[in-house]
Protein backbone atom coordinates (compact mmCIF):
# COMPACT_ATOMS: atom_id res chain seq x y z
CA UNK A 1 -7.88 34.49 31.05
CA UNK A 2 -11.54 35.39 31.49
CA UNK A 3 -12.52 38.40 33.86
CA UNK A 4 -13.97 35.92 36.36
CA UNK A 5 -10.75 34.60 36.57
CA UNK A 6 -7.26 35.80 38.75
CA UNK A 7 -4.08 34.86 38.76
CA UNK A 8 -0.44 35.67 41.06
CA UNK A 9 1.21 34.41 37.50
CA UNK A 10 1.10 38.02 35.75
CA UNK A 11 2.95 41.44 36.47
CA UNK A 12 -0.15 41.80 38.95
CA UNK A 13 -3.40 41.89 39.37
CA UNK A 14 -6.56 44.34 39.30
CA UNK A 15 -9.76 44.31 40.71
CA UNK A 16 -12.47 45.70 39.79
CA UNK A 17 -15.65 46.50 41.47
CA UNK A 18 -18.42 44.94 39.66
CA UNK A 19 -22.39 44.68 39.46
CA UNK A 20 -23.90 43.50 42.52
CA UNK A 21 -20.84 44.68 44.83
CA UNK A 22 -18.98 41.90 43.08
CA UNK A 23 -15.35 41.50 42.02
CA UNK A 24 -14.06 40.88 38.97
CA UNK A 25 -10.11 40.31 38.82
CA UNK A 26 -7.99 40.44 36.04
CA UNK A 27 -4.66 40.16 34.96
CA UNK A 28 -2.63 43.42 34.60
CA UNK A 29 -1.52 42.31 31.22
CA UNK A 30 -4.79 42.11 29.50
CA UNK A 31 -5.42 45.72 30.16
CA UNK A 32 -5.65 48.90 28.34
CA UNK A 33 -3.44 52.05 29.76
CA UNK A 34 -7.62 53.43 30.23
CA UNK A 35 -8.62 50.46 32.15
CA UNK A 36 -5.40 50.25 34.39
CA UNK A 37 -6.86 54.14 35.22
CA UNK A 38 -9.88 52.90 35.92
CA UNK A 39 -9.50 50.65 38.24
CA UNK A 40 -10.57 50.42 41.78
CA UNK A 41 -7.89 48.79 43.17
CA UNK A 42 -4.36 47.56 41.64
CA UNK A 43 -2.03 45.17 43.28
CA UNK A 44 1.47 45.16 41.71
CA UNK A 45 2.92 41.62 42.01
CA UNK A 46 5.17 42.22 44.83
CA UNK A 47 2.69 43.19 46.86
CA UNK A 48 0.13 40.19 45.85
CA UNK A 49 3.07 37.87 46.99
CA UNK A 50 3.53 39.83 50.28
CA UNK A 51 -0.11 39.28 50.49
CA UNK A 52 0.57 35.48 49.46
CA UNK A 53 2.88 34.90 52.01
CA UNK A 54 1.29 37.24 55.02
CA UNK A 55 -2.03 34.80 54.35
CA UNK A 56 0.60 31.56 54.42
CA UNK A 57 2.23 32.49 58.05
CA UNK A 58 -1.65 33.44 59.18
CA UNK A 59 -3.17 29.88 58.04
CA UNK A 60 0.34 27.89 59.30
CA UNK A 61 -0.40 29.24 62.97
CA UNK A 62 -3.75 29.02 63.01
CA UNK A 63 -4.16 25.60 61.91
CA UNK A 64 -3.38 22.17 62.39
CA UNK A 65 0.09 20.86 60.57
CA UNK A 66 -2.47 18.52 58.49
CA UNK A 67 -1.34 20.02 54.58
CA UNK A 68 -4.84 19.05 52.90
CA UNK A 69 -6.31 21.60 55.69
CA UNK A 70 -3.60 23.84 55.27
CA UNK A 71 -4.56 24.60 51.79
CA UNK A 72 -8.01 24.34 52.11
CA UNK A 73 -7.97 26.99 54.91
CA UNK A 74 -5.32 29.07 52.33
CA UNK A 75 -7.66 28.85 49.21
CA UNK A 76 -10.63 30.35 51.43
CA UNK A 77 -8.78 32.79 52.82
CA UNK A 78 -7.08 33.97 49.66
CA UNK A 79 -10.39 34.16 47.90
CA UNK A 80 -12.23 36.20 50.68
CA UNK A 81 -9.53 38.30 50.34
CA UNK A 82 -10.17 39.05 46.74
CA UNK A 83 -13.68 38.49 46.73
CA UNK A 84 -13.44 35.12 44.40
CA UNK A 85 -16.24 33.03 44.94
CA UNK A 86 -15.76 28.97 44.97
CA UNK A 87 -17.56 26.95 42.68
């Protein structure tokens, strides 16, 4: 996994605050006991699926029952929350 990259697969996830006022997310398992010090922000996994599922019960009453829109609305939404940009 690169450091432009996140995932909810690993033990959890860090972000870091990068050039520009950018993110950059990466898994907890790639990192060093210094880094995991260093970071800005961590989010153990239980709390990135609280997160998950907080963001699910948002988009559900907020949008229509359509799915395609459902996860459109949940991708955006997940990645404003951790400052992941679309491409």
């Amino acid at each position: 996994m690169s450091k432009e990259e996140w995932s909810l697969k690993g033990k959890g996830i860090i972000v870091k605050c990068g050039e520009n006022l950018g993110y950059v997310v990466i898994s907890e398992e790639t990192l060093s006991q210094k880094e995991r010090e260093n970071a800005d922000i961590f989010y153990p996994k239980h709390t990135v699926e609280f997160l998950r599922k907080k963001l699910i019960e948002d988009v559900k009453r907020t949008v229509p029952s359509d799915e395609e829109l459902l996860i459109a609305v949940l991708v955006k939404r997940i990645n404003k929350r951790f400052g992941v940009e679309n491409e």
